[in-house]
N, C-alpha and C. Protein backbone atom coordinates (compact mmCIF):
# COMPACT_ATOMS: atom_id res chain seq x y z
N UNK A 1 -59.30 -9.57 115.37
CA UNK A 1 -58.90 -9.43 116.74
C UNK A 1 -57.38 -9.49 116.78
N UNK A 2 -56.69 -8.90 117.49
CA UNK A 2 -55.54 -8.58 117.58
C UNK A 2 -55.28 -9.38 118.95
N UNK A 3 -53.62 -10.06 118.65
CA UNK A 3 -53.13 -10.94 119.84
C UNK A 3 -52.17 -10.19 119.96
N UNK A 4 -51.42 -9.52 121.24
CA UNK A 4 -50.14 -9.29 122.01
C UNK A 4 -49.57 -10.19 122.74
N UNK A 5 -48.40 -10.85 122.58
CA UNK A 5 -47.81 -11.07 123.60
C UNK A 5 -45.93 -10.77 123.63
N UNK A 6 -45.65 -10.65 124.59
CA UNK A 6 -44.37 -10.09 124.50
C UNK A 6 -43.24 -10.35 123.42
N UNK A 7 -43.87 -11.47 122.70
CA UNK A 7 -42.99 -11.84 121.28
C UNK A 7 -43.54 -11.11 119.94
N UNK A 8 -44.85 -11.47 120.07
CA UNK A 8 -45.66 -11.43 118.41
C UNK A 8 -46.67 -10.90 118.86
N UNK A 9 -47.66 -9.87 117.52
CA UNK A 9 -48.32 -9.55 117.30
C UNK A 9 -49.09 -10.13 116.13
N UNK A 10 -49.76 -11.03 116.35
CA UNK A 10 -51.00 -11.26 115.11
C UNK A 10 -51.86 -11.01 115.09
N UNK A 11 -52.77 -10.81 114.26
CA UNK A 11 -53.88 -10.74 113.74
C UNK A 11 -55.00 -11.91 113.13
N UNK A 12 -56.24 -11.86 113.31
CA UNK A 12 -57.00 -13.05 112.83
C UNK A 12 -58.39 -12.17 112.75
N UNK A 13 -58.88 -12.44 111.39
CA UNK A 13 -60.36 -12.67 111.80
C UNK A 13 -61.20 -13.70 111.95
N UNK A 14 -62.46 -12.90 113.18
CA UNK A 14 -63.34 -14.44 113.65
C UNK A 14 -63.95 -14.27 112.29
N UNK A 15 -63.94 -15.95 112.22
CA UNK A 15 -64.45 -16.63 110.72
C UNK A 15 -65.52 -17.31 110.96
N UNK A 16 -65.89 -17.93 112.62
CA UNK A 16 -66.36 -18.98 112.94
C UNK A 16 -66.13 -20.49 112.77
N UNK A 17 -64.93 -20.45 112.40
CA UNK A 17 -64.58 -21.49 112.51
C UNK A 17 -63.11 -21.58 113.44
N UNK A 18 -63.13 -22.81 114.44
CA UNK A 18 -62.11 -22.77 115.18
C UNK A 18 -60.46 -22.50 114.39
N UNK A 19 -59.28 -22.16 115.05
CA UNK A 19 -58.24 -21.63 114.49
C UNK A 19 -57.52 -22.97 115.19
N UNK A 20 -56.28 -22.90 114.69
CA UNK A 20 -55.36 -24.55 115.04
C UNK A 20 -54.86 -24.70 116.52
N UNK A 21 -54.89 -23.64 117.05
CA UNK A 21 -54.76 -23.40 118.60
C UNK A 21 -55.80 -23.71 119.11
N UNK A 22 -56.97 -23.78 118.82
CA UNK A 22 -58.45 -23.70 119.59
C UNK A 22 -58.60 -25.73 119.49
N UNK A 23 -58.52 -25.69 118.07
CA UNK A 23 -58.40 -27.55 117.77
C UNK A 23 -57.38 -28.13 118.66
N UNK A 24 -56.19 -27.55 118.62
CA UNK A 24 -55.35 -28.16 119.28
C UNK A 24 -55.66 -28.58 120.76
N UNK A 25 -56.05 -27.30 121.64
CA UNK A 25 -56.80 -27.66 123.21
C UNK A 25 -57.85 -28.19 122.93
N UNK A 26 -58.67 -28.41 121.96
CA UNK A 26 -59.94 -29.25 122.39
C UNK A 26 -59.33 -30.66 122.19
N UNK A 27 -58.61 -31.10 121.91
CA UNK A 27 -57.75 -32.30 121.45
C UNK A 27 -57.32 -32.51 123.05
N UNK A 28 -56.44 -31.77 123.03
CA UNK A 28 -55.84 -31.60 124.82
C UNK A 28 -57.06 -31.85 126.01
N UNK A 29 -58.37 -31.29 125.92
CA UNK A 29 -59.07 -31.43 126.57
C UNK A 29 -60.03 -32.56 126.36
N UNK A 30 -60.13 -32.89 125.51
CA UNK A 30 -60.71 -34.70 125.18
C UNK A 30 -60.11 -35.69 125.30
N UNK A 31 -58.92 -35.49 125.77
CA UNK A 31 -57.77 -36.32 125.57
C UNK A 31 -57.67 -36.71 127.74
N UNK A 32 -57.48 -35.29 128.14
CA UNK A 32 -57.59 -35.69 129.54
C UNK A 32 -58.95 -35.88 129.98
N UNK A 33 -60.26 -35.65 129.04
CA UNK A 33 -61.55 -35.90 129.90
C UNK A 33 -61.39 -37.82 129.86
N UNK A 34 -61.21 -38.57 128.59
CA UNK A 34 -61.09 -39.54 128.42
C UNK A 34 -60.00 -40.39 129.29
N UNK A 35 -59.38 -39.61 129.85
CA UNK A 35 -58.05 -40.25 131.13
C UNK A 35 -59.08 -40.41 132.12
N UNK A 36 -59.65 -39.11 132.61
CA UNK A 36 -60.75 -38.64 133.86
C UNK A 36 -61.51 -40.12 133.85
N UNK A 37 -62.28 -40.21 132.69
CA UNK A 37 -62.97 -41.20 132.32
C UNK A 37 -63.02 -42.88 132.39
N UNK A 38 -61.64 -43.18 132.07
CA UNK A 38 -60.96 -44.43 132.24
C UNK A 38 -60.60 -44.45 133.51
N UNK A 39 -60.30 -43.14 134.44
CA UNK A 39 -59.71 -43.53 135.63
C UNK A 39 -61.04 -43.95 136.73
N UNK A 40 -62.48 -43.09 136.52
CA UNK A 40 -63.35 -43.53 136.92
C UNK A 40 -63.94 -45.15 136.43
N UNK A 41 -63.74 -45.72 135.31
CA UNK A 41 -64.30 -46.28 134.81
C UNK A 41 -63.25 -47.77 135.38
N UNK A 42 -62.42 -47.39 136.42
CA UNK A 42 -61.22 -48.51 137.17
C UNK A 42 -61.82 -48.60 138.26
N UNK A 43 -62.22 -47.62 138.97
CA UNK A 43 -62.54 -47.37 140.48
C UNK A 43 -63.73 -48.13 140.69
N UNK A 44 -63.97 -48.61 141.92
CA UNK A 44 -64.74 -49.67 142.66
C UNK A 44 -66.22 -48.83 142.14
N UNK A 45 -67.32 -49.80 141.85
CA UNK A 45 -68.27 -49.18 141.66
C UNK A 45 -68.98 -49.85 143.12
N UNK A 46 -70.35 -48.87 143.57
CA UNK A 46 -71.15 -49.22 144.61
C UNK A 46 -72.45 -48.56 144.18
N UNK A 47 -73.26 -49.04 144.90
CA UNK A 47 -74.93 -48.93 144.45
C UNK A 47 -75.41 -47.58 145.23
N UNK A 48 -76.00 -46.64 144.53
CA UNK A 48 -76.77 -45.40 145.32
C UNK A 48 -78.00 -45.48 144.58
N UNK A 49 -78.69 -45.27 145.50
CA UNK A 49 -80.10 -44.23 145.43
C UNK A 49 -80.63 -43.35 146.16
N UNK A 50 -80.90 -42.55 145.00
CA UNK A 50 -81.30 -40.81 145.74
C UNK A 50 -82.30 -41.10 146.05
N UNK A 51 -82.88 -40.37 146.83
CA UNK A 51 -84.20 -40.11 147.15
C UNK A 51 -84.91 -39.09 146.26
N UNK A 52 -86.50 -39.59 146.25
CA UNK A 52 -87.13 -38.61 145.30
C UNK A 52 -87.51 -37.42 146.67
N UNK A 53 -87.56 -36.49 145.90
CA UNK A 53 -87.94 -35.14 146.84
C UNK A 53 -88.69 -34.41 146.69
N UNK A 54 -90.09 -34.31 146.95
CA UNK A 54 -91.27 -33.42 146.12
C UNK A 54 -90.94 -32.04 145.86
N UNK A 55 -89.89 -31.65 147.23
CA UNK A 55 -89.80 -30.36 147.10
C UNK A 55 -88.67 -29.74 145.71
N UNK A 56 -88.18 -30.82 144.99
CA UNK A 56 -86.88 -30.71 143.90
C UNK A 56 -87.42 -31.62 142.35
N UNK A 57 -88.10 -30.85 141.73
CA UNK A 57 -88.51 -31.58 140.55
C UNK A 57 -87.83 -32.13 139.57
N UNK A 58 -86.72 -31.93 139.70
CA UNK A 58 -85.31 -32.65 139.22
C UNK A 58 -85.50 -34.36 139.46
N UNK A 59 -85.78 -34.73 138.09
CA UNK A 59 -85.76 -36.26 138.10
C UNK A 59 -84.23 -36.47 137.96
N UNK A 60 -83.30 -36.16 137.35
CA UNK A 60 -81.49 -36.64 137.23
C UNK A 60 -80.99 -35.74 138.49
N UNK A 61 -80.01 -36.36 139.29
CA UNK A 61 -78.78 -34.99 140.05
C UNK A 61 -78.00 -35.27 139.54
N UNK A 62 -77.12 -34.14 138.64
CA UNK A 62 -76.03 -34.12 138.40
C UNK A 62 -75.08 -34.27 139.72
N UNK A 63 -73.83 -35.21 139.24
CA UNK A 63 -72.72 -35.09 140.48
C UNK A 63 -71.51 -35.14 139.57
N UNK A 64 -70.46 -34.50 139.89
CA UNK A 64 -69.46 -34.13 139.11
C UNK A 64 -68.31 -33.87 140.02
N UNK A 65 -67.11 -34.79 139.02
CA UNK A 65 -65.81 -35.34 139.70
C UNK A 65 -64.81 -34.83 138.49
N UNK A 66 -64.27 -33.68 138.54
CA UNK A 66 -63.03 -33.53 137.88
C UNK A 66 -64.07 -33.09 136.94
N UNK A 67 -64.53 -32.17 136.39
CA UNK A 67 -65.66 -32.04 134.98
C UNK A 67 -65.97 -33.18 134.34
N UNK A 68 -66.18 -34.25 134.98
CA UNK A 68 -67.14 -35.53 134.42
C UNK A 68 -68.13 -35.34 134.86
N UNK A 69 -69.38 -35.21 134.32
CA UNK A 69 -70.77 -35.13 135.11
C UNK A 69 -71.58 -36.51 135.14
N UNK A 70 -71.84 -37.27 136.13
CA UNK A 70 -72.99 -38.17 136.50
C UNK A 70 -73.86 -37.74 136.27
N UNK A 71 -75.24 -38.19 135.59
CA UNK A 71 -76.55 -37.69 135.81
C UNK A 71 -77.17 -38.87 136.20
N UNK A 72 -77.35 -38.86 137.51
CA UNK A 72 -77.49 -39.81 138.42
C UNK A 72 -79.78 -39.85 138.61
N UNK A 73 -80.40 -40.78 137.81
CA UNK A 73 -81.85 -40.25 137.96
C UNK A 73 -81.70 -40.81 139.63
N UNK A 74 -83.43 -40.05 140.29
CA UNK A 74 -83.95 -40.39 141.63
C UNK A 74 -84.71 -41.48 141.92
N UNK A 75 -84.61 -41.86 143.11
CA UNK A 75 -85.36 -42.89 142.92
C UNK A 75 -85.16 -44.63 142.07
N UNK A 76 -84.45 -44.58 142.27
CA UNK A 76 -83.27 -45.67 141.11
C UNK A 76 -82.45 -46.18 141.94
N UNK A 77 -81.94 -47.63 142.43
CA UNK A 77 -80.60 -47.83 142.31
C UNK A 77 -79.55 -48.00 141.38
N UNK A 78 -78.88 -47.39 141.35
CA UNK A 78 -77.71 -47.12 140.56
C UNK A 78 -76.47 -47.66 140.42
N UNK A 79 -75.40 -48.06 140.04
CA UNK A 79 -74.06 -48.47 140.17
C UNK A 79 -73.27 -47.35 139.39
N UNK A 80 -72.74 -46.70 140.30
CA UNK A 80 -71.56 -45.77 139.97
C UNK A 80 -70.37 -46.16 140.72
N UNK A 81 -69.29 -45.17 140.68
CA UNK A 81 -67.70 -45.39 141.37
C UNK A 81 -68.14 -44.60 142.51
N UNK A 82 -67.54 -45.54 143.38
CA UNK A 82 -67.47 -44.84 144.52
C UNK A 82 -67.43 -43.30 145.02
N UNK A 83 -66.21 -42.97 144.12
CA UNK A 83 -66.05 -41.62 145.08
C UNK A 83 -67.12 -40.67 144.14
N UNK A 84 -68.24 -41.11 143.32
CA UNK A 84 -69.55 -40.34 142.96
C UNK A 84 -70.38 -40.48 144.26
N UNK A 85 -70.66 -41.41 144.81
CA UNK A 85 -71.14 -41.69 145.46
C UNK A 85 -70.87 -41.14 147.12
N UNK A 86 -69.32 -41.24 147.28
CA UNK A 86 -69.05 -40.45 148.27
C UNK A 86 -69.08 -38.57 147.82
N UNK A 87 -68.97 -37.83 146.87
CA UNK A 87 -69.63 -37.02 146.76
C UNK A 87 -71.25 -36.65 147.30
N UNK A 88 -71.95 -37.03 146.19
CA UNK A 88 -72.84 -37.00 146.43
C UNK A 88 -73.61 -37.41 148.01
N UNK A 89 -73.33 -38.26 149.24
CA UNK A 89 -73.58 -38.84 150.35
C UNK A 89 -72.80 -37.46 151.13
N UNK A 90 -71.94 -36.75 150.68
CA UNK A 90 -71.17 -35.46 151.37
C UNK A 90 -71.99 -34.49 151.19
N UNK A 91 -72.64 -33.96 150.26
CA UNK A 91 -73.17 -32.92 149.93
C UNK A 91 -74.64 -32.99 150.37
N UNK A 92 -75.02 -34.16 150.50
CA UNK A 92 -76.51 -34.71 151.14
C UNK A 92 -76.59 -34.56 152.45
N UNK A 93 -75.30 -34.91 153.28
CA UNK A 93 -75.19 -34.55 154.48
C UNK A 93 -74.92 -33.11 154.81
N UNK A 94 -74.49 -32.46 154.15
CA UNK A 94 -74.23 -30.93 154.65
C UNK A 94 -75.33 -30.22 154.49
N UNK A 95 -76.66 -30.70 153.42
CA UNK A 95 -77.56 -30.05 153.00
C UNK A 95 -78.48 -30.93 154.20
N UNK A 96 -78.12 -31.58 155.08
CA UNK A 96 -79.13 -32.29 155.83
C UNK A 96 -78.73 -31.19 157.00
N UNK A 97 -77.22 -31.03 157.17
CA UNK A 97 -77.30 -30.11 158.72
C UNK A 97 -77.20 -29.00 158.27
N UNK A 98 -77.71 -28.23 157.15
CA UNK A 98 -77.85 -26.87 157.10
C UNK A 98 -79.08 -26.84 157.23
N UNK A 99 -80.09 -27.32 157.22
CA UNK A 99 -81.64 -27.43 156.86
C UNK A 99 -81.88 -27.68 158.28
N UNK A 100 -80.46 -28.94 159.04
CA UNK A 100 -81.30 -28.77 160.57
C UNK A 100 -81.19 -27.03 161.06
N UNK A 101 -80.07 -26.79 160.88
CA UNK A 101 -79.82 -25.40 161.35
C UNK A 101 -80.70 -24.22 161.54
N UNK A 102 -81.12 -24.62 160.10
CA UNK A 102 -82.16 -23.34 159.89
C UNK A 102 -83.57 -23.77 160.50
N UNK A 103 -83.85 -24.77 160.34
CA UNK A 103 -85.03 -25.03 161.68
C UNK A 103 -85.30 -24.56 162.71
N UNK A 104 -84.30 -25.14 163.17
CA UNK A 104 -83.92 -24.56 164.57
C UNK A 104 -83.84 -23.44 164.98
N UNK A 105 -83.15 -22.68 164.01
CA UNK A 105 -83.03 -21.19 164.31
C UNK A 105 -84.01 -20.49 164.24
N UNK A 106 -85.05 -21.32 163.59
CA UNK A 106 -86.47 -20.39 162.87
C UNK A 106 -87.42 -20.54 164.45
N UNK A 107 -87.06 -21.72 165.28
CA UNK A 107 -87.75 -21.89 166.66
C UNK A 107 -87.02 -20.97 167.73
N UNK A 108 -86.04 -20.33 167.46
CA UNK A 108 -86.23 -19.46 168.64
C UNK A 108 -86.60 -18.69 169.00
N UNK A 109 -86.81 -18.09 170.18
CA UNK A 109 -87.45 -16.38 170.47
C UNK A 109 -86.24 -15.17 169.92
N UNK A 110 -87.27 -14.63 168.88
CA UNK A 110 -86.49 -13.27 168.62
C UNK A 110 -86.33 -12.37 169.70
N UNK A 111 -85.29 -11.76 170.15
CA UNK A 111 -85.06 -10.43 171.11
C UNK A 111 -84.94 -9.10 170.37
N UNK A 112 -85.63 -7.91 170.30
CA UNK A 112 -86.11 -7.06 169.96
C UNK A 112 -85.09 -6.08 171.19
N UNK A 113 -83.94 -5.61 170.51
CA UNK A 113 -83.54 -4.33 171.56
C UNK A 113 -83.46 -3.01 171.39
């Protein structure tokens, strides 16, 4: 595969194995998930539990802050950081008044013109 950029032209073949640029950002990117990590792992923790939902066979909800993923099971109280928790309590509520919405809308009289 051939690289351009306004300086250099190299060349590489895929070998399957990562190249020192590719190591280098995964370094970079383990490096700030583990910041992400410690910074959650400071923040106030508080207790949630989901509700189980027949209609969602999903025993874990993922909830995700900065590409850290919670896999938060149902039905459980839990101790996570807060702002998982305020996620997740945000997205529960919007999925509570979109669902009223559509109720509602499903009860009115259609007009046919």
């Amino acid at each position: 595969m051939s690289t351009i950029d306004e300086n250099t032209t190299t060349t590489t073949e895929d070998t399957g194995t990562p190249s020192t640029e590719e190591k280098a950002a995964e370094r970079k990117l383990a490096k700030q998930e583990n910041g992400l990590k410690q910074q959650l792992k400071k923040m106030k923790k508080v207790l949630l539990t989901i509700p189980e939902d027949p209609l969602n066979p999903d025993d874990v909800v993922p909830i995700g802050w900065n590409g850290v993923i919670y896999a938060v099971p149902r039905g459980i109280e839990v101790e996570v950081p807060e702002v998982i928790a305020d996620i997740w309590r945000e997205s529960y509520q919007k999925t509570q008044e979109v669902n009223k919405r559509i109720r509602e809308s499903t009860k009115k009289e259609l007009k046919i013109i």
